[in-house]
C-alpha atoms as a PDB file:
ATOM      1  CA  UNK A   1       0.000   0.000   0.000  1.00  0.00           C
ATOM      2  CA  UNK A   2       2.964   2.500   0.513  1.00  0.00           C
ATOM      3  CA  UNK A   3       4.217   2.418  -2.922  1.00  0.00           C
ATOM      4  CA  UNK A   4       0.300   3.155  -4.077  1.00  0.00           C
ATOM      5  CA  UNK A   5       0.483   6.123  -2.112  1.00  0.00           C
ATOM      6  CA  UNK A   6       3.607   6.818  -3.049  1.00  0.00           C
ATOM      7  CA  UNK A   7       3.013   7.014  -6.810  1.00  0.00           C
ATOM      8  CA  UNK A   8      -0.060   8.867  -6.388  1.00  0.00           C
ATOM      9  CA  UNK A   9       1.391  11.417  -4.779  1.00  0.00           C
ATOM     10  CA  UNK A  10       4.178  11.563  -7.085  1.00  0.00           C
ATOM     11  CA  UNK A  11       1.179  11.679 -10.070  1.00  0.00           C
ATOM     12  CA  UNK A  12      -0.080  14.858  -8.163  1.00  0.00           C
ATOM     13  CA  UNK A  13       3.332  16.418  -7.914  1.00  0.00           C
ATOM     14  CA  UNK A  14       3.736  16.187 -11.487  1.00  0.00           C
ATOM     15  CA  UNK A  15       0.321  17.284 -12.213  1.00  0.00           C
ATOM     16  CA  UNK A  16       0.777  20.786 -10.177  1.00  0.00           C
ATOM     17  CA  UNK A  17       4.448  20.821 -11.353  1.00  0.00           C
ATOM     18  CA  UNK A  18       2.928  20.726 -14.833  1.00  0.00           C
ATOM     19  CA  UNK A  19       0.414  23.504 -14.339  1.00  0.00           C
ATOM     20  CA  UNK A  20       3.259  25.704 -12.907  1.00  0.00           C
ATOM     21  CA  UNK A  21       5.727  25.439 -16.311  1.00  0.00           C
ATOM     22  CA  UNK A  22       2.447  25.985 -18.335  1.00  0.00           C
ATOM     23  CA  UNK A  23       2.046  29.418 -15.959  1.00  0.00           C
ATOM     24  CA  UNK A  24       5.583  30.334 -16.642  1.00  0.00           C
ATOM     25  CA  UNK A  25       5.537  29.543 -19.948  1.00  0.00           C
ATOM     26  CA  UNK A  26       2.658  31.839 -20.415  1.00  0.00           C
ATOM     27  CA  UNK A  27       4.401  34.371 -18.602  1.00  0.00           C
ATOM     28  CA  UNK A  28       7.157  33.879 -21.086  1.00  0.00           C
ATOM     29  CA  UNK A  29       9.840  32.717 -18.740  1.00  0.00           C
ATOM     30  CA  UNK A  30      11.047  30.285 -20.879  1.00  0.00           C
ATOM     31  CA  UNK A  31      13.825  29.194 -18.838  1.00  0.00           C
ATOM     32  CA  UNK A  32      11.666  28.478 -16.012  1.00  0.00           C
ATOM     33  CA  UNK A  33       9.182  27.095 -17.927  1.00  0.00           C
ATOM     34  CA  UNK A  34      11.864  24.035 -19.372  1.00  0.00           C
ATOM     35  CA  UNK A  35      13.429  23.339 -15.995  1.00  0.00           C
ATOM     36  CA  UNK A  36      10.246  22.764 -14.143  1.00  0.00           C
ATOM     37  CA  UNK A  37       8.679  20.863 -17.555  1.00  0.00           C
ATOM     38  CA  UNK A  38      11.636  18.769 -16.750  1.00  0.00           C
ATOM     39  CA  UNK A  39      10.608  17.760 -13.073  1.00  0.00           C
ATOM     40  CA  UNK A  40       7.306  17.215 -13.748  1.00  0.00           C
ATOM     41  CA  UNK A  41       8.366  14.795 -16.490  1.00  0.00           C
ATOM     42  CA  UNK A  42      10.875  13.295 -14.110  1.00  0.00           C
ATOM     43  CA  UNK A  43       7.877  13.058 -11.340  1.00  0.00           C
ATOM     44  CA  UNK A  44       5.815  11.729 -13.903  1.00  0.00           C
ATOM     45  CA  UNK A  45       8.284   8.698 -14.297  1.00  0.00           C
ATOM     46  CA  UNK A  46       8.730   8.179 -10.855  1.00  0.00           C
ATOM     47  CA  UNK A  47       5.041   7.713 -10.215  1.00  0.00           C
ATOM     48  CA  UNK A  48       5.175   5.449 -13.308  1.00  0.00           C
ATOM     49  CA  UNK A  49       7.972   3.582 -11.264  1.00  0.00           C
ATOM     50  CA  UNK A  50       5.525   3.031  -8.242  1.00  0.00           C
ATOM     51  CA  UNK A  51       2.281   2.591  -9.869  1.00  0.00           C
ATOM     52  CA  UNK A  52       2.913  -0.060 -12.756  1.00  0.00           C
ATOM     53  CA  UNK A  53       4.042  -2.512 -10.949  1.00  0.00           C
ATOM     54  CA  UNK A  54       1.270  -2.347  -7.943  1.00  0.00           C
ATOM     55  CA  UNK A  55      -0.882  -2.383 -10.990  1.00  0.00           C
ATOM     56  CA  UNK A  56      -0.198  -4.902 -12.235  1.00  0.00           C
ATOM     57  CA  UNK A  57       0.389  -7.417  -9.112  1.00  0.00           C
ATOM     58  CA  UNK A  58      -3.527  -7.084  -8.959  1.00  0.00           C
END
């Protein structure tokens, strides 16, 4: 059950980290913008990393 919440809240992480290089990238701070893209693709693979496998062990 810990890597299930683990994962998820790794999933939400990316998802605000997302919305915040959308904002910057709006706000046309490039930069910004790429390095947080990066972490929320990075979070996004770590949740991937939890969740898959608890997945599919069901």
């Amino acid at each position: 059950m810990s890597d299930l919440v683990t994962g998820l809240l790794l999933a939400l992480l990316a998802a605000f980290l997302g919305g915040g290089a959308l904002s910057l990238g709006r706000q046309k701070l490039v930069p910004g913008a790429v390095v947080v893209g990066v972490l929320a693709v990075a979070s996004l693979v770590a949740a991937g990393l939890y969740l898959v496998p608890e997945v599919l062990d069901r």
